[in-house]
PDB file of N, CA and C in Angstrom:
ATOM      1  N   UNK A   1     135.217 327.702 183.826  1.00  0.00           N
ATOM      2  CA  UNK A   1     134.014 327.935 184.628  1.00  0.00           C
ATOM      3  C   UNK A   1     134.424 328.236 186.061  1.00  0.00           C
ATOM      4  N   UNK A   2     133.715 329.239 186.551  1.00  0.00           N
ATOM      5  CA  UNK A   2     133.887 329.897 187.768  1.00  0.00           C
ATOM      6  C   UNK A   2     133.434 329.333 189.092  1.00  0.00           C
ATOM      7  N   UNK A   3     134.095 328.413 189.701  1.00  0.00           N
ATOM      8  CA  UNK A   3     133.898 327.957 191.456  1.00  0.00           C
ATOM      9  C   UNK A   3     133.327 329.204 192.485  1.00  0.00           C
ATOM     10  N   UNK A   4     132.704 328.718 193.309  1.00  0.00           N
ATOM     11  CA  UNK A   4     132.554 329.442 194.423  1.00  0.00           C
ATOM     12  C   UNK A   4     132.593 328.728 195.620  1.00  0.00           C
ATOM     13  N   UNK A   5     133.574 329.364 196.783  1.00  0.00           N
ATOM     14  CA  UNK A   5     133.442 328.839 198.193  1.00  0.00           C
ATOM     15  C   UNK A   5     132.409 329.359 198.755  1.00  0.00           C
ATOM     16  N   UNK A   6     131.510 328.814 199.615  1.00  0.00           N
ATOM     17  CA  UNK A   6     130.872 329.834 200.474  1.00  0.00           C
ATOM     18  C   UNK A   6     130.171 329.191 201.767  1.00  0.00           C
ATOM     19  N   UNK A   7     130.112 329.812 202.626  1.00  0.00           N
ATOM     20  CA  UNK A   7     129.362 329.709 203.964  1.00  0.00           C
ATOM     21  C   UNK A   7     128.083 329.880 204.314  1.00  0.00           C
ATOM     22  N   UNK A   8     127.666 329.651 204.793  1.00  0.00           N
ATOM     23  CA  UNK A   8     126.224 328.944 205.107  1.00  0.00           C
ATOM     24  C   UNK A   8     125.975 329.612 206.890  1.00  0.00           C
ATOM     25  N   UNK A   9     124.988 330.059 206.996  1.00  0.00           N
ATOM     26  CA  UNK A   9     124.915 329.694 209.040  1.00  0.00           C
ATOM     27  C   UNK A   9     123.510 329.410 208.751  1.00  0.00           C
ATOM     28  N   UNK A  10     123.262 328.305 209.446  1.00  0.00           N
ATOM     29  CA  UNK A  10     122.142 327.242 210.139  1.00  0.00           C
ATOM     30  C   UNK A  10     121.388 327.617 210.869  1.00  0.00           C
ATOM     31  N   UNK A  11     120.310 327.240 211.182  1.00  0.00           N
ATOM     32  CA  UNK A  11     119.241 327.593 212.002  1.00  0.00           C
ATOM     33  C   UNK A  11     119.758 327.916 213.030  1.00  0.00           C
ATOM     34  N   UNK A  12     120.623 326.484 214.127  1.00  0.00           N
ATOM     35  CA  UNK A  12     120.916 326.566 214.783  1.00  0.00           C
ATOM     36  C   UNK A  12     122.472 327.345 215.257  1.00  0.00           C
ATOM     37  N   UNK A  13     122.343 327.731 214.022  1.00  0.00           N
ATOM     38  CA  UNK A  13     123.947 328.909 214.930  1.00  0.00           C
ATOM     39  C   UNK A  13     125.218 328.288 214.048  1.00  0.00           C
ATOM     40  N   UNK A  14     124.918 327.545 213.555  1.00  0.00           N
ATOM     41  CA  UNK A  14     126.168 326.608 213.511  1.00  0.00           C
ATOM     42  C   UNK A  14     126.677 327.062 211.903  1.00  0.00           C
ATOM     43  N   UNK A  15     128.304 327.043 211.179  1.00  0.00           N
ATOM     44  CA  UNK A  15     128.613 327.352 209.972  1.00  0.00           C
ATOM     45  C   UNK A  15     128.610 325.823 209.294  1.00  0.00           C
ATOM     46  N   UNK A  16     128.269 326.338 208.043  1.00  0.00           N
ATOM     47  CA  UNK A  16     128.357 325.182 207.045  1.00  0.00           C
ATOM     48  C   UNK A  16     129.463 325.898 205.733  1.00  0.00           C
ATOM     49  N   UNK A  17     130.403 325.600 205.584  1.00  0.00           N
ATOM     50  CA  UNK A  17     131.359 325.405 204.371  1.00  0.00           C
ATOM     51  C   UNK A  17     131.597 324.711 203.365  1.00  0.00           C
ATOM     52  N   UNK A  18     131.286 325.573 201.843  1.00  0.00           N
ATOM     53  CA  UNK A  18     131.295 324.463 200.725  1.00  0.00           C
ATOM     54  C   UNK A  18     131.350 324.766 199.296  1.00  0.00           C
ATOM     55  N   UNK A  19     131.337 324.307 197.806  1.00  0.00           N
ATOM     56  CA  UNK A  19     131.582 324.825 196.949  1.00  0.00           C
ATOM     57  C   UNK A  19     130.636 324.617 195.954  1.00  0.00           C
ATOM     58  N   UNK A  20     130.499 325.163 194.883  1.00  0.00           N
ATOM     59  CA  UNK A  20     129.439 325.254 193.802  1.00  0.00           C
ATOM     60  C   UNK A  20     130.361 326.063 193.153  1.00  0.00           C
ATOM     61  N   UNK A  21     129.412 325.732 191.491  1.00  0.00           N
ATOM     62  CA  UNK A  21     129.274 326.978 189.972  1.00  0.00           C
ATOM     63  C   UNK A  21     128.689 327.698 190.304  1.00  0.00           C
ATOM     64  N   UNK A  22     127.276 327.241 191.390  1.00  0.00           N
ATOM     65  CA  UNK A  22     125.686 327.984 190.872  1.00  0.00           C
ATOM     66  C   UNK A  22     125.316 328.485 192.304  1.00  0.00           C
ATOM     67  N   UNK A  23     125.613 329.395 193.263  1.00  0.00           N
ATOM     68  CA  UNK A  23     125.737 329.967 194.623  1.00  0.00           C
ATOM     69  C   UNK A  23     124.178 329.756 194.457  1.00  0.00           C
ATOM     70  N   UNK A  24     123.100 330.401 194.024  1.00  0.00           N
ATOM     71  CA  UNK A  24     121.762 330.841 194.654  1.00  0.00           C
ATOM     72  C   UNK A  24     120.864 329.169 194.204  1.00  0.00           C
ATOM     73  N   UNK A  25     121.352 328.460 192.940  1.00  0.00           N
ATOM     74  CA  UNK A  25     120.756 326.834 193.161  1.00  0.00           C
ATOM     75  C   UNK A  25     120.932 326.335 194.065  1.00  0.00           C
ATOM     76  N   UNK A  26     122.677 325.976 194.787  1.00  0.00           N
ATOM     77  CA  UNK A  26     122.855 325.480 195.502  1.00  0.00           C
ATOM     78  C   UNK A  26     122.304 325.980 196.915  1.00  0.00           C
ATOM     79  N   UNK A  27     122.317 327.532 197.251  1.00  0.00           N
ATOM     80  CA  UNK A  27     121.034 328.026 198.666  1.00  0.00           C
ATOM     81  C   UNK A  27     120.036 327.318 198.435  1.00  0.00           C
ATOM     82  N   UNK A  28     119.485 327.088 197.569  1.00  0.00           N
ATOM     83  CA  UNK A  28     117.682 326.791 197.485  1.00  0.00           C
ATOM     84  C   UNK A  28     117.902 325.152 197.664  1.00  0.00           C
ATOM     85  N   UNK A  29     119.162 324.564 197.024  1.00  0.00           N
ATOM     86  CA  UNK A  29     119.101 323.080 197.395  1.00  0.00           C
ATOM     87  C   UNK A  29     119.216 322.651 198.845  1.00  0.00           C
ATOM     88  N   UNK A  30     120.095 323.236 199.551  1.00  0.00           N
ATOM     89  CA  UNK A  30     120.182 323.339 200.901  1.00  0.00           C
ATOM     90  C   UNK A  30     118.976 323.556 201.532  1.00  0.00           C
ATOM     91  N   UNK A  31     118.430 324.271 201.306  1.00  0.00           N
ATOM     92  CA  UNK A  31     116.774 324.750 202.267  1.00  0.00           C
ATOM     93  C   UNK A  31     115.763 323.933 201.735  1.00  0.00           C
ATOM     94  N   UNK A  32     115.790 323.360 200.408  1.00  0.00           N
ATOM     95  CA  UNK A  32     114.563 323.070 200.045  1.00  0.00           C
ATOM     96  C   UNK A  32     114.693 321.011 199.234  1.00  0.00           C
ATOM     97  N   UNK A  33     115.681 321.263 198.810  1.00  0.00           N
ATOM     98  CA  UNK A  33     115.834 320.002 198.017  1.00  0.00           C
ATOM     99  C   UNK A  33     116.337 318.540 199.155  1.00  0.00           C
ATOM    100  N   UNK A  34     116.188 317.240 198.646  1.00  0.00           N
ATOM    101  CA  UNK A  34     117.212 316.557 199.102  1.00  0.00           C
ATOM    102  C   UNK A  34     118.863 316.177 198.759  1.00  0.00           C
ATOM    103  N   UNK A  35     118.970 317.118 197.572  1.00  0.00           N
ATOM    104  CA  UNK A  35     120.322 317.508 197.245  1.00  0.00           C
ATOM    105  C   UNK A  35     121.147 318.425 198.231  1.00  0.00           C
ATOM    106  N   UNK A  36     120.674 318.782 198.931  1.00  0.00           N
ATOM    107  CA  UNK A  36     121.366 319.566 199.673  1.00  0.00           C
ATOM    108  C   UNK A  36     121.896 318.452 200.620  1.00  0.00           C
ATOM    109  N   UNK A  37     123.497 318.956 201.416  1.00  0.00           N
ATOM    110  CA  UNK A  37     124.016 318.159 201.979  1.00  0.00           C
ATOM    111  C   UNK A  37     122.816 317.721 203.840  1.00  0.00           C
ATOM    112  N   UNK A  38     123.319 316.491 203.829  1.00  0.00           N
ATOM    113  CA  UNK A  38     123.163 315.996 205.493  1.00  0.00           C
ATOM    114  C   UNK A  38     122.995 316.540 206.310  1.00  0.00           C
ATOM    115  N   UNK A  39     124.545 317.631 206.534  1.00  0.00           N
ATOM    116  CA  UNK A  39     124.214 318.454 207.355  1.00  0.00           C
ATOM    117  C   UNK A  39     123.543 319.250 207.912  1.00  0.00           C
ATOM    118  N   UNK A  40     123.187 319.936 206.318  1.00  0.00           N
ATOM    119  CA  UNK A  40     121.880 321.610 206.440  1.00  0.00           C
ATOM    120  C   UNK A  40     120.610 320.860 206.779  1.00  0.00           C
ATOM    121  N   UNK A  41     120.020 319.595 206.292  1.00  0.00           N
ATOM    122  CA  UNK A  41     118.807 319.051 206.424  1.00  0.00           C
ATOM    123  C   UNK A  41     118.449 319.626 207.294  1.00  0.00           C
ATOM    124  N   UNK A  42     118.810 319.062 208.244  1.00  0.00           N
ATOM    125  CA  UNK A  42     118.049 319.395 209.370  1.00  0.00           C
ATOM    126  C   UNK A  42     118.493 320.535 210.813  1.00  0.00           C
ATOM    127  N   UNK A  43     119.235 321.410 209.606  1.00  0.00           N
ATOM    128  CA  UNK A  43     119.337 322.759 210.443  1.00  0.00           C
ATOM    129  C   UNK A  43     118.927 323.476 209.600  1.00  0.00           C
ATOM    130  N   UNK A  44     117.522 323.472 208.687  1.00  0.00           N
ATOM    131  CA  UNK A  44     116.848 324.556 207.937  1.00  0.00           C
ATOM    132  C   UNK A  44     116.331 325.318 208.991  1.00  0.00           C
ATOM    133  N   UNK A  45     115.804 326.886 208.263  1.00  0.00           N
ATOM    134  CA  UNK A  45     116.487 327.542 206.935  1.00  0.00           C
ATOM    135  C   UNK A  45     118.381 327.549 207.208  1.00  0.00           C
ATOM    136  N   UNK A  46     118.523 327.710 206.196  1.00  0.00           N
ATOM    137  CA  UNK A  46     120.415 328.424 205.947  1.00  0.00           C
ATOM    138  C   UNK A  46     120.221 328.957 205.391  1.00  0.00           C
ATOM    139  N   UNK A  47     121.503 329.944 206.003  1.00  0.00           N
ATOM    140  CA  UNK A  47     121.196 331.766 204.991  1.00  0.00           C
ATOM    141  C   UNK A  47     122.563 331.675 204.041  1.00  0.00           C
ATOM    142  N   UNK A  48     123.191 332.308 203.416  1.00  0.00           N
ATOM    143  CA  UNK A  48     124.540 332.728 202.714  1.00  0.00           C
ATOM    144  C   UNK A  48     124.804 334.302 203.600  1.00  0.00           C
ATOM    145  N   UNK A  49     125.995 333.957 203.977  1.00  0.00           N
ATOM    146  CA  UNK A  49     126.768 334.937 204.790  1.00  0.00           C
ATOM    147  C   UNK A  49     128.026 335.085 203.789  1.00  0.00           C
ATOM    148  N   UNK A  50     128.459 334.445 203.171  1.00  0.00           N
ATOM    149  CA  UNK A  50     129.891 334.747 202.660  1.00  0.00           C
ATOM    150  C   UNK A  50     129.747 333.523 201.203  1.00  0.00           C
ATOM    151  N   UNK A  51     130.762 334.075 200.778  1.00  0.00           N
ATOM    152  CA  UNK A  51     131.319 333.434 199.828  1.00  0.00           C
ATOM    153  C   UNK A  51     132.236 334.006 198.584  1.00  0.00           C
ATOM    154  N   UNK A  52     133.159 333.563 198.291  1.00  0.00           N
ATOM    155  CA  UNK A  52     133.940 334.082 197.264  1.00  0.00           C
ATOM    156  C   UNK A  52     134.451 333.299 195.638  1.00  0.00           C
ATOM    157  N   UNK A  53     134.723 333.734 194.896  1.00  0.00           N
ATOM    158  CA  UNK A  53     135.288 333.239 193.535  1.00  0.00           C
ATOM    159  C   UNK A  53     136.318 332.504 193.691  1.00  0.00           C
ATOM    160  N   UNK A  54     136.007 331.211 192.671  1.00  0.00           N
ATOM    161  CA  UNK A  54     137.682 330.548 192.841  1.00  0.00           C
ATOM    162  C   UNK A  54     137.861 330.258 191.221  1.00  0.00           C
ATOM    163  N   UNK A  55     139.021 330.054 190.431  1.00  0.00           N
ATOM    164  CA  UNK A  55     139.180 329.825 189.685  1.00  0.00           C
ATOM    165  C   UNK A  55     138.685 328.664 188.518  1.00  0.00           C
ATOM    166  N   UNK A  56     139.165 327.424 189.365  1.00  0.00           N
ATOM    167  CA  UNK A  56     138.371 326.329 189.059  1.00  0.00           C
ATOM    168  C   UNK A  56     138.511 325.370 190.190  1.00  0.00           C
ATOM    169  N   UNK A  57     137.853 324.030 190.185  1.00  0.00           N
ATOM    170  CA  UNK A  57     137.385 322.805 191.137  1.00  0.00           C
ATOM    171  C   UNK A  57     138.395 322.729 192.261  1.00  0.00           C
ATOM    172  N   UNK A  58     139.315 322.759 191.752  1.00  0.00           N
ATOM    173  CA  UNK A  58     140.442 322.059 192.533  1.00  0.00           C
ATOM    174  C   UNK A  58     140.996 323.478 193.601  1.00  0.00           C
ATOM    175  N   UNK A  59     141.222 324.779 193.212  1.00  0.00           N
ATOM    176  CA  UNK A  59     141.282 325.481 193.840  1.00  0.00           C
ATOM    177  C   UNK A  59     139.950 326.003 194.863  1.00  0.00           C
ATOM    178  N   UNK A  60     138.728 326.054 194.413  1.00  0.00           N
ATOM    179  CA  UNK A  60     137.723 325.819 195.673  1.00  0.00           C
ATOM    180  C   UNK A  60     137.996 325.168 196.546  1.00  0.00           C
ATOM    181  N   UNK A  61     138.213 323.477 196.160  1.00  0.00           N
ATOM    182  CA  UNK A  61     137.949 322.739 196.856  1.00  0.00           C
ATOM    183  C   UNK A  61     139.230 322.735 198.043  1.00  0.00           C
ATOM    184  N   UNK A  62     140.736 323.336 197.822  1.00  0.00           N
ATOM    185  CA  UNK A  62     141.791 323.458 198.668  1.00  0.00           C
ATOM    186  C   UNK A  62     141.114 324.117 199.595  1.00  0.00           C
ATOM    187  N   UNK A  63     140.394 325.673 198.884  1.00  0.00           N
ATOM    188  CA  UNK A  63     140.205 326.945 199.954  1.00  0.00           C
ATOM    189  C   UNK A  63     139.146 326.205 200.729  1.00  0.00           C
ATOM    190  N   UNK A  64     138.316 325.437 200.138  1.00  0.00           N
ATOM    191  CA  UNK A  64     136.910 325.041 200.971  1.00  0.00           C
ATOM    192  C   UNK A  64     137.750 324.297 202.173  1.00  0.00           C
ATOM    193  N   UNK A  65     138.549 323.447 201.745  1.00  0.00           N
ATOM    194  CA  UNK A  65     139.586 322.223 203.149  1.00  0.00           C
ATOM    195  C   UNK A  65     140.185 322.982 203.860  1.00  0.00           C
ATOM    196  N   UNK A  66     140.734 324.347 203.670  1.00  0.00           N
ATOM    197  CA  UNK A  66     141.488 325.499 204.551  1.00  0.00           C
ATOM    198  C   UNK A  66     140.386 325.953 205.222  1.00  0.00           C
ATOM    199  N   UNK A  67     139.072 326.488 204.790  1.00  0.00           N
ATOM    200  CA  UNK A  67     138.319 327.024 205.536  1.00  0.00           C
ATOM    201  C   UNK A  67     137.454 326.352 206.472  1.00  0.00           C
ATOM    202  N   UNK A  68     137.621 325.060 206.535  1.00  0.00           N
ATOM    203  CA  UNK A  68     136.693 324.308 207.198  1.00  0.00           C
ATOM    204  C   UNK A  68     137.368 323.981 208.551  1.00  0.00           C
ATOM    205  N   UNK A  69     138.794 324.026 208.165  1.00  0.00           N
ATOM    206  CA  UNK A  69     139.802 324.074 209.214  1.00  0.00           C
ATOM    207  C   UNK A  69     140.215 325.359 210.453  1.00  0.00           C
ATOM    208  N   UNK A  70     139.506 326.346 209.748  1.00  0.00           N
ATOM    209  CA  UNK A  70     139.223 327.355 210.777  1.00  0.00           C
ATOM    210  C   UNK A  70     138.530 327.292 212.212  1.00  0.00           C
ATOM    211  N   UNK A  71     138.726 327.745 213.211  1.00  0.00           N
ATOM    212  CA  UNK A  71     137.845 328.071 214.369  1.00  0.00           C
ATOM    213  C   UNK A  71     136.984 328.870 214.103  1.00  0.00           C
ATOM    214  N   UNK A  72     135.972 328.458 214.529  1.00  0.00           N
ATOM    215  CA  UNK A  72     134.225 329.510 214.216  1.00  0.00           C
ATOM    216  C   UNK A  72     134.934 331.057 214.415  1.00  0.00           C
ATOM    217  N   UNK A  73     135.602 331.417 215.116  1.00  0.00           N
ATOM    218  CA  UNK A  73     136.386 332.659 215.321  1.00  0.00           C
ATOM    219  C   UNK A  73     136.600 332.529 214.236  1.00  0.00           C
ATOM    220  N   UNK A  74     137.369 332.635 213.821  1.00  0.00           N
ATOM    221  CA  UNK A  74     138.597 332.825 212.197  1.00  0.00           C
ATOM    222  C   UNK A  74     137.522 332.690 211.305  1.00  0.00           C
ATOM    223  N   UNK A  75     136.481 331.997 211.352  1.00  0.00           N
ATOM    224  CA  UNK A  75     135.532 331.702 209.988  1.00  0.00           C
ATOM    225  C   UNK A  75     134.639 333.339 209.988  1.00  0.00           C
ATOM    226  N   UNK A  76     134.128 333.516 211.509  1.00  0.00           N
ATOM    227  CA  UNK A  76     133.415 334.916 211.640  1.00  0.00           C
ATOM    228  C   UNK A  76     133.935 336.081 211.311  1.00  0.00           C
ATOM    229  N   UNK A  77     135.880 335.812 211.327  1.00  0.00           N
ATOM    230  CA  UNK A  77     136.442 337.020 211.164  1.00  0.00           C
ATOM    231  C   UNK A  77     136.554 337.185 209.439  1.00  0.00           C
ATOM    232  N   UNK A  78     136.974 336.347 208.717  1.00  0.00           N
ATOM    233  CA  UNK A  78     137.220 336.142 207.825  1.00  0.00           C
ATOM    234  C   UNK A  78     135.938 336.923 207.125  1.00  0.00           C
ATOM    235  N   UNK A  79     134.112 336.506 207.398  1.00  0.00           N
ATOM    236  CA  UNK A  79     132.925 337.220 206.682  1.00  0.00           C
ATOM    237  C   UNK A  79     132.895 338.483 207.025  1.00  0.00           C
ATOM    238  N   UNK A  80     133.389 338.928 208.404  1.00  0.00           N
ATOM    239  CA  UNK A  80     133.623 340.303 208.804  1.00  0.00           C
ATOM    240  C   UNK A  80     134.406 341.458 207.873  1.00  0.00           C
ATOM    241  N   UNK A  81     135.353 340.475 207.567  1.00  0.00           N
ATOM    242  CA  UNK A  81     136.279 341.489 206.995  1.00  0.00           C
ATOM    243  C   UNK A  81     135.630 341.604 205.418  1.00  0.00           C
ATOM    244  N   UNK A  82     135.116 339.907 204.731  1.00  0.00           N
ATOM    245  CA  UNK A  82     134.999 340.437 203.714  1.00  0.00           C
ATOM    246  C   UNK A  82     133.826 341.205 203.529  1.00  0.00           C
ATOM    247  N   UNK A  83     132.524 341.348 204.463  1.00  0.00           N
ATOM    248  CA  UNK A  83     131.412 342.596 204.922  1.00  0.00           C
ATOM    249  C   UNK A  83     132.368 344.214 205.129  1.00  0.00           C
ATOM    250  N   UNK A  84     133.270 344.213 205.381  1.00  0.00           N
ATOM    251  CA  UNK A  84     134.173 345.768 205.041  1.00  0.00           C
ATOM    252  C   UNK A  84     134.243 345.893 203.995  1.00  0.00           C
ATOM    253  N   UNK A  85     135.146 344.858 203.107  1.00  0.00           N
ATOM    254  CA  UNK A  85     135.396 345.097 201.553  1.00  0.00           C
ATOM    255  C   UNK A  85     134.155 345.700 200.623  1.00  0.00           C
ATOM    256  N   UNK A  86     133.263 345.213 200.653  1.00  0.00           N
ATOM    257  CA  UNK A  86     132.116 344.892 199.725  1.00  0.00           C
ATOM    258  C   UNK A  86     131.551 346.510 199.994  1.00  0.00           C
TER     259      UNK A  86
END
């Protein structure tokens, strides 16, 4: 079963980084559910700006700990580039 990393930006400006199976449940849990994490609560709406395929759990969850470790720079460049690819 197929992981996904993906990014989040917040009402307030701010990135959120994280992983799922189910990319568009987990958007709607974020904006709408109390399953959605702490963080997004209370920086609704969050949009999906990025996100990519990972193999399985354990490899998300490395890329998700690498990407969280980025500077908002490096995180912006990183959706930039993959907005060229696509």
């Amino acid at each position: 079963m197929s992981y996904f990393v993906y990014i989040l930006e917040c009402k307030d400006g701010s990135l959120y980084t994280g992983i799922t199976k189910d990319v568009p449940k987990r958007l709607d849990e974020h904006n709408t559910k109390d399953t959605g994490a702490k963080y997004t609560k209370i920086r609704r709406p969050v949009k999906l700006i990025y996100q990519e395929n990972s193999e399985n759990r354990s490899t998300a969850s490395k890329r998700e700990y690498e990407i969280k470790k980025f500077t908002r720079v490096k995180k912006l460049q990183l959706i930039k580039e993959a907005s060229l690819v696509d």
